[in-house]
PDB file of N, CA and C in Angstrom:
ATOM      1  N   UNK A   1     147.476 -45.182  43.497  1.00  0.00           N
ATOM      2  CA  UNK A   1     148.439 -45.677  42.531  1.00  0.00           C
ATOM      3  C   UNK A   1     148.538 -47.203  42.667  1.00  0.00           C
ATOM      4  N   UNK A   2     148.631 -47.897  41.302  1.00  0.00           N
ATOM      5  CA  UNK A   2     148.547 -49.114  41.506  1.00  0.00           C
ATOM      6  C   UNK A   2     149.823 -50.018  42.166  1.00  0.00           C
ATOM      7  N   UNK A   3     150.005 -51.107  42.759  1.00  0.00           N
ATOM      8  CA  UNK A   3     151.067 -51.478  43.006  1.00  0.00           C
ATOM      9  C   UNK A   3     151.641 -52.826  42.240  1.00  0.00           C
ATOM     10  N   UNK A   4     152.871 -51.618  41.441  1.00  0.00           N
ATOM     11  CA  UNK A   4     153.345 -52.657  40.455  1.00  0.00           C
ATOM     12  C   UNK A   4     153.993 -54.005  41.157  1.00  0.00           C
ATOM     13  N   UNK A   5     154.565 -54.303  42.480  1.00  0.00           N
ATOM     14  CA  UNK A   5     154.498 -55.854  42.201  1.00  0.00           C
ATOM     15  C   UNK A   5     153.364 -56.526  42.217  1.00  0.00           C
ATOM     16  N   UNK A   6     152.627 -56.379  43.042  1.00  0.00           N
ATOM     17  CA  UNK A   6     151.445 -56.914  42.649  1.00  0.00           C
ATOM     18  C   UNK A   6     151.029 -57.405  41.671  1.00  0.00           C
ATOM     19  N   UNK A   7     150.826 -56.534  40.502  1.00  0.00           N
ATOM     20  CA  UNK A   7     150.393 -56.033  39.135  1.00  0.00           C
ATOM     21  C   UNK A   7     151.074 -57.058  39.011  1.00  0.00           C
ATOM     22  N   UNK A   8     152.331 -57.168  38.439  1.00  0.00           N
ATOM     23  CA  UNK A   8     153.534 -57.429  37.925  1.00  0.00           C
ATOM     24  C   UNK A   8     153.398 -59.328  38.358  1.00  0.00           C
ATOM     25  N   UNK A   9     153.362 -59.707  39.750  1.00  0.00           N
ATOM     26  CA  UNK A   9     152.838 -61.249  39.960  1.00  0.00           C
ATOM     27  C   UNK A   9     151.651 -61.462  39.726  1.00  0.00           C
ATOM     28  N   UNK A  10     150.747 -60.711  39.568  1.00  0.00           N
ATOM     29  CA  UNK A  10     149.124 -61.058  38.940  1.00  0.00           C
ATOM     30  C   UNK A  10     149.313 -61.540  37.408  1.00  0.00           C
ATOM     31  N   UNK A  11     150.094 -61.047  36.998  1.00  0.00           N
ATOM     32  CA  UNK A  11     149.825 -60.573  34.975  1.00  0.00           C
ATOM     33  C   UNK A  11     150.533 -61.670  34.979  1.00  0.00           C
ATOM     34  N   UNK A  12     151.491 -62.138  35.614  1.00  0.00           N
ATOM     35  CA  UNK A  12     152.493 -63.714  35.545  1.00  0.00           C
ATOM     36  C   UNK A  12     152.002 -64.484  35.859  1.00  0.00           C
ATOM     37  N   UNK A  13     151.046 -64.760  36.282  1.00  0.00           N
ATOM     38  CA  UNK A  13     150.150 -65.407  36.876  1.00  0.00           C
ATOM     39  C   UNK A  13     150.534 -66.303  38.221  1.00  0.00           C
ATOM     40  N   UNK A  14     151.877 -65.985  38.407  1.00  0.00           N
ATOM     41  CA  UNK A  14     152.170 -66.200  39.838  1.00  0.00           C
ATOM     42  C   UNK A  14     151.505 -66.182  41.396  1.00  0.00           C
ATOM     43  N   UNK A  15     149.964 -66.633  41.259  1.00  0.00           N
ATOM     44  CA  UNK A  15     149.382 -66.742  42.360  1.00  0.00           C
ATOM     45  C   UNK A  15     149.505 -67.141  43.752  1.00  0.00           C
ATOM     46  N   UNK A  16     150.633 -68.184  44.178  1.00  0.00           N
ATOM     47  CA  UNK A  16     151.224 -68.777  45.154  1.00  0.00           C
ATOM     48  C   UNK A  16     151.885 -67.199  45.425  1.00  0.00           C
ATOM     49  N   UNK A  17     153.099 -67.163  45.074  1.00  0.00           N
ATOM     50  CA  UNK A  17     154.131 -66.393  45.253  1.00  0.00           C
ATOM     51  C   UNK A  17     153.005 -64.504  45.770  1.00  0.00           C
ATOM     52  N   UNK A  18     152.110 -64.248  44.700  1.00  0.00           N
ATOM     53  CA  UNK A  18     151.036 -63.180  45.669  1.00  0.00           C
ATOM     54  C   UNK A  18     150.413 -63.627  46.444  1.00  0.00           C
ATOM     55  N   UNK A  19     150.129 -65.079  46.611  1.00  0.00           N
ATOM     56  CA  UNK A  19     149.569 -64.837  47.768  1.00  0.00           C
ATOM     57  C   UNK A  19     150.245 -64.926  49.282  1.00  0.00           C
ATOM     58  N   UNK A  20     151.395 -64.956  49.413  1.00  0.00           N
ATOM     59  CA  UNK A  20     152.483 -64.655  49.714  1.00  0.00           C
ATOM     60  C   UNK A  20     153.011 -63.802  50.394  1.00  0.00           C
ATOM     61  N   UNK A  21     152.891 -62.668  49.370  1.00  0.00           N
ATOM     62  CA  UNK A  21     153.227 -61.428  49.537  1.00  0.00           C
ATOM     63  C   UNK A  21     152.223 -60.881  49.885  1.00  0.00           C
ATOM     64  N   UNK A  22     150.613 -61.080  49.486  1.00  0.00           N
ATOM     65  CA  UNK A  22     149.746 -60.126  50.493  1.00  0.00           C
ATOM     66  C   UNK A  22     149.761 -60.710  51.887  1.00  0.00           C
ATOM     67  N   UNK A  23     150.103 -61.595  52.453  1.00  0.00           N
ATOM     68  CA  UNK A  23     149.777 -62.222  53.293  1.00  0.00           C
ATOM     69  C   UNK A  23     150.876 -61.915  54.533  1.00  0.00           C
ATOM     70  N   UNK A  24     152.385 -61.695  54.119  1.00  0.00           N
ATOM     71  CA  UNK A  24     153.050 -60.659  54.792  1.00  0.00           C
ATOM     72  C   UNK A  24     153.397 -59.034  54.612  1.00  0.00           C
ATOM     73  N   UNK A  25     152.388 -58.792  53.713  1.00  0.00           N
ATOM     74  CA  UNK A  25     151.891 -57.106  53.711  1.00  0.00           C
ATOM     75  C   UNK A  25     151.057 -57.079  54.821  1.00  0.00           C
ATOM     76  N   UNK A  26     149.524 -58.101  55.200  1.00  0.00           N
ATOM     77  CA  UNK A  26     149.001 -58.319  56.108  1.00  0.00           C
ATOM     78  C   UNK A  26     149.219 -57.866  57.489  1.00  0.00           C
ATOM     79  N   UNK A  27     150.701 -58.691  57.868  1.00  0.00           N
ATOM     80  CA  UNK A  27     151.400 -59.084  58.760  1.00  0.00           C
ATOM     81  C   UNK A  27     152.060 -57.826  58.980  1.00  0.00           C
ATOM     82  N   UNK A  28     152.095 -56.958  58.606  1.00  0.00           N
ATOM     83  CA  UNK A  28     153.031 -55.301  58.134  1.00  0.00           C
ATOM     84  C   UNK A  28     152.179 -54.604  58.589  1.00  0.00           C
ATOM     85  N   UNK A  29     150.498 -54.743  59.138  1.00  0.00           N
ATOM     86  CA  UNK A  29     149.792 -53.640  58.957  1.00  0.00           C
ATOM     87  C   UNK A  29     149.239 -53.182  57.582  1.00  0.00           C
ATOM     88  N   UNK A  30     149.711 -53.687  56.649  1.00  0.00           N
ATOM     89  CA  UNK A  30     148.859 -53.394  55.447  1.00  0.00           C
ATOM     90  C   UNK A  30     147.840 -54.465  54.793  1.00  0.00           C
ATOM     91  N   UNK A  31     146.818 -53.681  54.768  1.00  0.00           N
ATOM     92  CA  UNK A  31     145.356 -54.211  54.250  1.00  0.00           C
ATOM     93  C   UNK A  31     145.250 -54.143  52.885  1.00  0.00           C
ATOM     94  N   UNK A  32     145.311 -53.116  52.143  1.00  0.00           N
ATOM     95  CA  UNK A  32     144.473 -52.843  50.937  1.00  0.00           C
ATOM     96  C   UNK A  32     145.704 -53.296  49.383  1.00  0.00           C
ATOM     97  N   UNK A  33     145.348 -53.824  48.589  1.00  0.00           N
ATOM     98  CA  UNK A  33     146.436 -53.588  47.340  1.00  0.00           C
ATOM     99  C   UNK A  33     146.065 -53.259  46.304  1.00  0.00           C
ATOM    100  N   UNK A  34     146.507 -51.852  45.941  1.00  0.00           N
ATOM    101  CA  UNK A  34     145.896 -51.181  44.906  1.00  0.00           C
ATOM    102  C   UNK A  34     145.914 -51.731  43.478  1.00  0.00           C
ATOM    103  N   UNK A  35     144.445 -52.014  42.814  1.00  0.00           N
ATOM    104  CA  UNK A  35     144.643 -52.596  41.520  1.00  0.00           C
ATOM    105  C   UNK A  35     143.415 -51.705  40.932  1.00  0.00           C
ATOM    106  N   UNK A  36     143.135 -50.513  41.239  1.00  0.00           N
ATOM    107  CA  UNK A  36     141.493 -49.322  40.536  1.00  0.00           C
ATOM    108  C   UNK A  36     142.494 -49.694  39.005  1.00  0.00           C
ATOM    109  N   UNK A  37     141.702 -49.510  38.212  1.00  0.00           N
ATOM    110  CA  UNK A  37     141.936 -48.991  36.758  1.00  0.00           C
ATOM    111  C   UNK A  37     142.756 -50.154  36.006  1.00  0.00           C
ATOM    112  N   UNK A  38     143.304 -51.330  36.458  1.00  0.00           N
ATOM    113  CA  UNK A  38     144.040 -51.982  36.161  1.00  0.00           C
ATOM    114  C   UNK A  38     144.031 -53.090  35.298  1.00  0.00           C
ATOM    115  N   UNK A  39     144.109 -53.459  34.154  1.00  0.00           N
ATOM    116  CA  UNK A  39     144.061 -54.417  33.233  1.00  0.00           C
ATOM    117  C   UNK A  39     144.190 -55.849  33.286  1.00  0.00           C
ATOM    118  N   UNK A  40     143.132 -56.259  34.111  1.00  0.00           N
ATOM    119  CA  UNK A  40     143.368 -57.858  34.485  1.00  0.00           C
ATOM    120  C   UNK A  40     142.791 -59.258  33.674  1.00  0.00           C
ATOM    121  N   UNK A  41     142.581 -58.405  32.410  1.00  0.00           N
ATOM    122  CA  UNK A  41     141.647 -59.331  31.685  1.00  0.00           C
ATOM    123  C   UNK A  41     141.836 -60.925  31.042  1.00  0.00           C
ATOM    124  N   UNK A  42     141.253 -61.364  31.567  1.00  0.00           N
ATOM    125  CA  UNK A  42     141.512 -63.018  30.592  1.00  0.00           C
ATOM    126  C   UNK A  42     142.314 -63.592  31.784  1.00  0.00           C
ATOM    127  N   UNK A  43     142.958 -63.235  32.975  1.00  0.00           N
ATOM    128  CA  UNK A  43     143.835 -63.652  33.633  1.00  0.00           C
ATOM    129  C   UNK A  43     143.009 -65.080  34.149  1.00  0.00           C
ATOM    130  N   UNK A  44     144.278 -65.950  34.899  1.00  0.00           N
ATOM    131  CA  UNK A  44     143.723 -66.948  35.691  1.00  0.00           C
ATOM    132  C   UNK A  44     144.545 -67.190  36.736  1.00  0.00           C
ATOM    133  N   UNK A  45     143.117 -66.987  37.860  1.00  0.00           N
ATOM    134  CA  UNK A  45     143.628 -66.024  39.124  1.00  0.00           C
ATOM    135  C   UNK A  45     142.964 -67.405  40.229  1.00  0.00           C
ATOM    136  N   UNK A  46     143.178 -68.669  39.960  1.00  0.00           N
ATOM    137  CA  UNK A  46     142.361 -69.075  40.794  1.00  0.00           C
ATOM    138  C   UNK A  46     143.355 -69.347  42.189  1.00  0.00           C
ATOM    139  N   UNK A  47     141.972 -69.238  43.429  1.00  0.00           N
ATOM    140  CA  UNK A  47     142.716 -68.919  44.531  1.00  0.00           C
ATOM    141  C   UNK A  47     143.219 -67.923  44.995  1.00  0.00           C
ATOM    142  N   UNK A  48     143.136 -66.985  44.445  1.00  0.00           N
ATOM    143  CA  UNK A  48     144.049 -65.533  44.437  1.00  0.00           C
ATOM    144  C   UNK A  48     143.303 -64.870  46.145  1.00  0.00           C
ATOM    145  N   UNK A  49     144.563 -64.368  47.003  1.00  0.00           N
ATOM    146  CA  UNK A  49     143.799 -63.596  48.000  1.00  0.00           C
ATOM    147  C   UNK A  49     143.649 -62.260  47.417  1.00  0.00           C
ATOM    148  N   UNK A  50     142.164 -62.090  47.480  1.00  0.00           N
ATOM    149  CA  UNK A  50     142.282 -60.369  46.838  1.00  0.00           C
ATOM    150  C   UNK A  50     141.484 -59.408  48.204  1.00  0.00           C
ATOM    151  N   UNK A  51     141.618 -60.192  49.541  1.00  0.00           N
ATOM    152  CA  UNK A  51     141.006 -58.926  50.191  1.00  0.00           C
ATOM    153  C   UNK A  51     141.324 -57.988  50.740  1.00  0.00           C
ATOM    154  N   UNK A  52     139.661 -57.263  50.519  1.00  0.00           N
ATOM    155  CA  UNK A  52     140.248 -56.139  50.981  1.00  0.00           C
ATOM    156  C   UNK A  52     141.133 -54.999  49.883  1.00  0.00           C
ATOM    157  N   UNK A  53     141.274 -55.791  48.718  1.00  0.00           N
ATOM    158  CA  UNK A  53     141.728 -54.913  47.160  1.00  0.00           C
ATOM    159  C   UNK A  53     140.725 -54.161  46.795  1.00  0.00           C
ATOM    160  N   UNK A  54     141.430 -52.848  46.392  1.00  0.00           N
ATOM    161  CA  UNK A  54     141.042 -51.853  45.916  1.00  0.00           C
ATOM    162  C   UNK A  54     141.114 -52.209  44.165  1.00  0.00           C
ATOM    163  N   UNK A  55     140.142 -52.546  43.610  1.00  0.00           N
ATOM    164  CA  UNK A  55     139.985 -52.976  41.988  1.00  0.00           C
ATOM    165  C   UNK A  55     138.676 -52.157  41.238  1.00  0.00           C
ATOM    166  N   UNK A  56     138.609 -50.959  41.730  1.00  0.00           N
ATOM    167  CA  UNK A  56     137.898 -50.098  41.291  1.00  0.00           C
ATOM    168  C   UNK A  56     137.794 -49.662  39.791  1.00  0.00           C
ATOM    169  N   UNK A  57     137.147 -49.835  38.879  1.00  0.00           N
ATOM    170  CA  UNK A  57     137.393 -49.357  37.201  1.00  0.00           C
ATOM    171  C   UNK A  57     138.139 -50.597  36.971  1.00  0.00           C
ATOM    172  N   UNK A  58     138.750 -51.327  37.343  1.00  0.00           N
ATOM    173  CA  UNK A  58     139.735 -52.697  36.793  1.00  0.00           C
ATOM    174  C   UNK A  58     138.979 -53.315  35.442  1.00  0.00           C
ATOM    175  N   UNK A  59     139.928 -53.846  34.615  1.00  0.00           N
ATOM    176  CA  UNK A  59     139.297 -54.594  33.372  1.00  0.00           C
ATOM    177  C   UNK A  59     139.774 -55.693  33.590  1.00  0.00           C
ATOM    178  N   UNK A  60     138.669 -56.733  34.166  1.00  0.00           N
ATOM    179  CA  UNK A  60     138.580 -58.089  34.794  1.00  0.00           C
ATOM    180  C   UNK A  60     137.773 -59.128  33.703  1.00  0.00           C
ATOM    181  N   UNK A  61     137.551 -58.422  32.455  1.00  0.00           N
ATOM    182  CA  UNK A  61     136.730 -59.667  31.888  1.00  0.00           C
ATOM    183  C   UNK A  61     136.857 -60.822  31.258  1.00  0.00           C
ATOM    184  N   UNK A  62     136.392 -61.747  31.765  1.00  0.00           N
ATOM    185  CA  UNK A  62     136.774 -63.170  31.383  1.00  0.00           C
ATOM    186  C   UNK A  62     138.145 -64.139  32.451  1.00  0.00           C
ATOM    187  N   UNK A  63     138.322 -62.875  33.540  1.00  0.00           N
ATOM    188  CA  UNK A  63     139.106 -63.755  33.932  1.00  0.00           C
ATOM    189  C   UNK A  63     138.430 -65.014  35.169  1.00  0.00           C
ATOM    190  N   UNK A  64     139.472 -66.059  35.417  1.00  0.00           N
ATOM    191  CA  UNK A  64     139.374 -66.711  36.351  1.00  0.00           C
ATOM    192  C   UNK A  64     139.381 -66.387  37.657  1.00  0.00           C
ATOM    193  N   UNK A  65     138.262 -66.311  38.136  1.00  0.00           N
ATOM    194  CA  UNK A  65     138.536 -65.967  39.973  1.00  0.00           C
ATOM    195  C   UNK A  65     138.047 -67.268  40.549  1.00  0.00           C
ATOM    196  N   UNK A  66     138.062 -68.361  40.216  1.00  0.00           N
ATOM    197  CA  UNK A  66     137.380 -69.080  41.040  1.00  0.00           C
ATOM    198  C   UNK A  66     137.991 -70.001  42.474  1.00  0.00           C
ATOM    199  N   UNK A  67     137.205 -70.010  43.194  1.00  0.00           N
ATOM    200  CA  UNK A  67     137.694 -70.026  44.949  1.00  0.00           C
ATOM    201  C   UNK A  67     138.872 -68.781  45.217  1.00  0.00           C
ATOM    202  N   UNK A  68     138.498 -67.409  44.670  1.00  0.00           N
ATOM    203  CA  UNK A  68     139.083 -66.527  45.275  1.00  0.00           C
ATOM    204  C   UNK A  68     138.545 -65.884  46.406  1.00  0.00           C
ATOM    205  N   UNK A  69     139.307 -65.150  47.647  1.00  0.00           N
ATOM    206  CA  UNK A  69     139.379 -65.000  48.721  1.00  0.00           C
ATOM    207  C   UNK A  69     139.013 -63.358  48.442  1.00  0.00           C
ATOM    208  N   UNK A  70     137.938 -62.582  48.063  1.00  0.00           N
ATOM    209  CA  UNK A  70     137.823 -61.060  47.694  1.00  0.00           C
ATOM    210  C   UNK A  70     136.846 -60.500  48.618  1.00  0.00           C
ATOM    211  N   UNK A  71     137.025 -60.955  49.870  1.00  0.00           N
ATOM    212  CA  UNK A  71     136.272 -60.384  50.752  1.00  0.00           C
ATOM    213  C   UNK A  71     136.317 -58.969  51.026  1.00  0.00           C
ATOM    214  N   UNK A  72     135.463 -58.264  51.461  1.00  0.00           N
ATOM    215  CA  UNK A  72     135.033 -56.800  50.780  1.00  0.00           C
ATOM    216  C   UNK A  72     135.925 -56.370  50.057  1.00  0.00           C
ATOM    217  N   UNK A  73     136.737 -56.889  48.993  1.00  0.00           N
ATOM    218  CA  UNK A  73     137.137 -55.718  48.105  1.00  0.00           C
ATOM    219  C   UNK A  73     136.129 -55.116  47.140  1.00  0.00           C
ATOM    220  N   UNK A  74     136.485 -53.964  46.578  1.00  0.00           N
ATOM    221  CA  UNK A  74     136.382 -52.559  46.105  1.00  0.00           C
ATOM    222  C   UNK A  74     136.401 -52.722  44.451  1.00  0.00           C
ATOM    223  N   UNK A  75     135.425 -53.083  43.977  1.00  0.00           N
ATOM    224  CA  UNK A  75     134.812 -53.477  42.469  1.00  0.00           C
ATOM    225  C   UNK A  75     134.139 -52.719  41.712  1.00  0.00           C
ATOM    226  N   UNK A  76     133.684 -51.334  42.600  1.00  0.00           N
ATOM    227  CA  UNK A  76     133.186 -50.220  41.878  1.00  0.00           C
ATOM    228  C   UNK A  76     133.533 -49.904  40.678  1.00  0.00           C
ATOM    229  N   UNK A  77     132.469 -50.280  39.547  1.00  0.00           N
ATOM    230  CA  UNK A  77     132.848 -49.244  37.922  1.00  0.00           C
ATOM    231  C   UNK A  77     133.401 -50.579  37.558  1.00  0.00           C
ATOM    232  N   UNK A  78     133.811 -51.606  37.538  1.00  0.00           N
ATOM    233  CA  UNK A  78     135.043 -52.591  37.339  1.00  0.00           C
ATOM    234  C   UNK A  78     134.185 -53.503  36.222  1.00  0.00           C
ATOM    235  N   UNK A  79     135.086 -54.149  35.344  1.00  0.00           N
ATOM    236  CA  UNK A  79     134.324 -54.797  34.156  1.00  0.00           C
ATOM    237  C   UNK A  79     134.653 -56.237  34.586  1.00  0.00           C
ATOM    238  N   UNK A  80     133.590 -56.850  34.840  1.00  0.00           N
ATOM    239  CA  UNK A  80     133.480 -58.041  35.370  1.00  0.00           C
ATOM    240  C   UNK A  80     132.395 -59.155  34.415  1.00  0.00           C
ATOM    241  N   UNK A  81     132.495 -58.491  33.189  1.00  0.00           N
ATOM    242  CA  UNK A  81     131.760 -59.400  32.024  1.00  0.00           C
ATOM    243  C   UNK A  81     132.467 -60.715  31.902  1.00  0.00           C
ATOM    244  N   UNK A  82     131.567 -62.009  31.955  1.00  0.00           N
ATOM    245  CA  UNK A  82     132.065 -63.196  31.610  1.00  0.00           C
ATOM    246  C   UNK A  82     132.940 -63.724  32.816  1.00  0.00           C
ATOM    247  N   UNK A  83     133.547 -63.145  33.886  1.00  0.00           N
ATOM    248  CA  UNK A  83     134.269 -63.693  35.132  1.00  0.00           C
ATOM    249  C   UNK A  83     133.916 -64.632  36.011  1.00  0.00           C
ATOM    250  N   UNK A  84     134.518 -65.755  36.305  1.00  0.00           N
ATOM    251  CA  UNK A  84     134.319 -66.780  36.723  1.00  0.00           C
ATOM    252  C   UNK A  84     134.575 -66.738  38.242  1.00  0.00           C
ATOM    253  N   UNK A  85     133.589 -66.448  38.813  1.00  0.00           N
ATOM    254  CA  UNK A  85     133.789 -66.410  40.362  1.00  0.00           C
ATOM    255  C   UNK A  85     132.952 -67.778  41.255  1.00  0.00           C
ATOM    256  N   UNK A  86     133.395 -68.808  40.549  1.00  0.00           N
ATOM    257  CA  UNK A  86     132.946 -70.192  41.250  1.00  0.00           C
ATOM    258  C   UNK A  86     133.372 -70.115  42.690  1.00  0.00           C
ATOM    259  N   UNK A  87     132.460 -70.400  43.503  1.00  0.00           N
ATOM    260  CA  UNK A  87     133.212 -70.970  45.032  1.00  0.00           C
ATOM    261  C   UNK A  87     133.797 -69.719  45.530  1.00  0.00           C
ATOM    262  N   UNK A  88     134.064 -68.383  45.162  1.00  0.00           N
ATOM    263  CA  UNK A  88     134.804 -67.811  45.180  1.00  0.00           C
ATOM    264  C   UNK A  88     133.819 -66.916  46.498  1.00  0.00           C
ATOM    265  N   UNK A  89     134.573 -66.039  47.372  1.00  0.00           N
ATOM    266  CA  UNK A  89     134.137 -65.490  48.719  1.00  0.00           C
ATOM    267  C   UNK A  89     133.782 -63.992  48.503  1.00  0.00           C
ATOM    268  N   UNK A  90     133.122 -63.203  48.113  1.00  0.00           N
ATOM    269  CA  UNK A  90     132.745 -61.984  48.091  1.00  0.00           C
ATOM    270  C   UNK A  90     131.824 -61.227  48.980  1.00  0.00           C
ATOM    271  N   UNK A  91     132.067 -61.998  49.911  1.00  0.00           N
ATOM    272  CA  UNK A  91     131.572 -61.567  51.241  1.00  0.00           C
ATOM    273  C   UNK A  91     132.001 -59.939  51.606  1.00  0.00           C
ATOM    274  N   UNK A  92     130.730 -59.288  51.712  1.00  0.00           N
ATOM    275  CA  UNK A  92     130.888 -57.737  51.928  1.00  0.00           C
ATOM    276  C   UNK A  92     131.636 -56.768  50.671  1.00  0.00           C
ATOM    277  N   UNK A  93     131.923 -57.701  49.624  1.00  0.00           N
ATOM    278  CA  UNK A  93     132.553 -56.788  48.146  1.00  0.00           C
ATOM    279  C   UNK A  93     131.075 -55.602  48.029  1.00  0.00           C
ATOM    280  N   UNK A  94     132.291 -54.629  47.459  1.00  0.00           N
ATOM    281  CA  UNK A  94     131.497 -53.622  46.483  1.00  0.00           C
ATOM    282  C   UNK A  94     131.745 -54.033  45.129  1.00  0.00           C
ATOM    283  N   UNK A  95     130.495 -54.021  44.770  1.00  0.00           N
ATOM    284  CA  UNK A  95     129.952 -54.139  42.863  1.00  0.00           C
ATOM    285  C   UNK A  95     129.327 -52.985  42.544  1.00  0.00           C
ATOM    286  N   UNK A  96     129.033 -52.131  42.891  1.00  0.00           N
ATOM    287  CA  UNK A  96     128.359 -51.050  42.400  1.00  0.00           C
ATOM    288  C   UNK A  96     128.672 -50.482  41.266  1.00  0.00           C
ATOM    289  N   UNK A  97     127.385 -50.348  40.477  1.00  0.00           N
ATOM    290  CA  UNK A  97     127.844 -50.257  38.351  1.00  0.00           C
ATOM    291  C   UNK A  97     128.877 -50.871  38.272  1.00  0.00           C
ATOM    292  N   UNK A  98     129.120 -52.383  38.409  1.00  0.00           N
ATOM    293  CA  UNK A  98     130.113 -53.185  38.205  1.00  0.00           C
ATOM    294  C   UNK A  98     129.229 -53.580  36.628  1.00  0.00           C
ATOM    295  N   UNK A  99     130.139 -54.108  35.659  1.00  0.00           N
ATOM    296  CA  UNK A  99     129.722 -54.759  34.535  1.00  0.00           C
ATOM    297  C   UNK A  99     129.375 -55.789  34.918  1.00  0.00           C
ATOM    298  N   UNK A 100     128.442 -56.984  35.190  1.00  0.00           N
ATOM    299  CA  UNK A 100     128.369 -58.000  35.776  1.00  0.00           C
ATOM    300  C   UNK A 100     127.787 -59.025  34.365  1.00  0.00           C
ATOM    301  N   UNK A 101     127.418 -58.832  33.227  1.00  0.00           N
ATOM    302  CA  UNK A 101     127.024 -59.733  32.367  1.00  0.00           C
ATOM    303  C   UNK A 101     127.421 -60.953  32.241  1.00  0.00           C
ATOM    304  N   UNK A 102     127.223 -61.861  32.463  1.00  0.00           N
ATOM    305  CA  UNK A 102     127.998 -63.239  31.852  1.00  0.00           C
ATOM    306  C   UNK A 102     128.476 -63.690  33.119  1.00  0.00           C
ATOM    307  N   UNK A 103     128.573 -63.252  33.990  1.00  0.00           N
ATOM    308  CA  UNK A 103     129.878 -63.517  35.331  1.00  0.00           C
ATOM    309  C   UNK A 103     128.856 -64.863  36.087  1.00  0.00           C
ATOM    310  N   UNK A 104     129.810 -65.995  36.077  1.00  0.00           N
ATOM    311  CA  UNK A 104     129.489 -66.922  37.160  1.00  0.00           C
ATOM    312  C   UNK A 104     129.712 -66.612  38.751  1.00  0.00           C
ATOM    313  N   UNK A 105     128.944 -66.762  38.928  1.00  0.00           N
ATOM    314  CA  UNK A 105     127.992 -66.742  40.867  1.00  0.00           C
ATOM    315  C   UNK A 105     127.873 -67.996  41.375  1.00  0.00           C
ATOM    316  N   UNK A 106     128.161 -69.083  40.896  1.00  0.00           N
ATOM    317  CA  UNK A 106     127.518 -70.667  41.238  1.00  0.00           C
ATOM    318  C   UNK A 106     128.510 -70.900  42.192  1.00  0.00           C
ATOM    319  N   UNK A 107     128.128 -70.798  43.527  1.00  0.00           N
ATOM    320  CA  UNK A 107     128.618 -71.465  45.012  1.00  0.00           C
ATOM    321  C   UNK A 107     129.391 -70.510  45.276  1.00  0.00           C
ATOM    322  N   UNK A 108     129.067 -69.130  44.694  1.00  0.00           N
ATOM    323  CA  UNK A 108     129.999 -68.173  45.690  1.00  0.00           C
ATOM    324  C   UNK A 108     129.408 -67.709  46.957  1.00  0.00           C
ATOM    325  N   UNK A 109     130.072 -67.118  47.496  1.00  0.00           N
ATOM    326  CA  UNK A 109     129.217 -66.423  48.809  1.00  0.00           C
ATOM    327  C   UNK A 109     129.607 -65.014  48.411  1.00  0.00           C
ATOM    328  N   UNK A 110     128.258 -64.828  48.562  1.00  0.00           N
ATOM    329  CA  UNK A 110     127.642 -62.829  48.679  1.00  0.00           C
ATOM    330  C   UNK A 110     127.274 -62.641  49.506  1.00  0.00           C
ATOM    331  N   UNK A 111     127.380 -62.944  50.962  1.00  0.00           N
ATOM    332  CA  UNK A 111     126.694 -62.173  52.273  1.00  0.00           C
ATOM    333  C   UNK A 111     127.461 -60.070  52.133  1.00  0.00           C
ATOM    334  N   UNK A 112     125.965 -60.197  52.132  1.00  0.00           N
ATOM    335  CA  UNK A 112     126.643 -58.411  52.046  1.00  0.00           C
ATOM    336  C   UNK A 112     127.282 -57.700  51.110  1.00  0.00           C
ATOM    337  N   UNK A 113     127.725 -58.320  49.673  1.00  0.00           N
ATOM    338  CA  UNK A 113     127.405 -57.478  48.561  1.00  0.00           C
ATOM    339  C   UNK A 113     126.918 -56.592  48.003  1.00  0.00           C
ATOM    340  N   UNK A 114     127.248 -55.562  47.672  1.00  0.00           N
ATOM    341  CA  UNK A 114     126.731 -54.753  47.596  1.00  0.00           C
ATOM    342  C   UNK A 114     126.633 -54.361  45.920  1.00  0.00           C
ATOM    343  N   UNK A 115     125.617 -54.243  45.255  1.00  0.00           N
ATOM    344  CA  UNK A 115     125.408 -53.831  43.957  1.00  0.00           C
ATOM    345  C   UNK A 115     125.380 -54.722  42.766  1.00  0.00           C
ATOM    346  N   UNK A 116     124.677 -56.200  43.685  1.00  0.00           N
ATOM    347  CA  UNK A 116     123.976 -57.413  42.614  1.00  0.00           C
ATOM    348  C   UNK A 116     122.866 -57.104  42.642  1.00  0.00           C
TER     349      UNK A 116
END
């Protein structure tokens, strides 16, 4: 199930303030923040910590990720047409049948990606 604050400071585009809050979820013992299936499209997310997110099936296209922190998160099925992942860290992410068309890669890191 997704987690509506999360959701809820993503779609506001309140990026400081989530990153924030994942960062003493962290601190809690909690790792993962559920966003599978979730409508993130067109957003602008730069900087955003997303690791370790579960964004499985997510509709991500066209948004801004650039210098985001998405180390192995969970991208399976996820529509990632046109997404701007400049600079951005995807170190150990799953992409598998990710939509990847259009999506900027320029100075990200992919060590261990899985499904480019």
């Amino acid at each position: 199930m997704a987690n509506k604050q999360a959701l809820k400071m993503l779609k506001s585009g309140d990026v400081d303030g989530f990153n924030k809050w994942a960062k003493l979820r962290r601190k809690e013992g909690k790792k993962a923040v559920d966003l599978d299936d979730q409508n993130l499209r067109g957003l602008k997310l730069r900087e955003v910590d997303l690791r370790d997110a579960h964004l499985n099936g997510a509709d991500l296209k066209g948004t801004d990720l650039s210098g985001a922190n998405m180390q192995n998160a969970r991208l399976r099925q996820a529509d990632l047409r046109d997404v701007v992942f400049k600079g951005a860290d995807l170190s150990g992410a799953d992409l598998r049948r990710a939509k990847c068309k259009g999506a900027d890669f320029k100075k990200a890191k992919l060590k261990g990606v899985r499904g480019l």
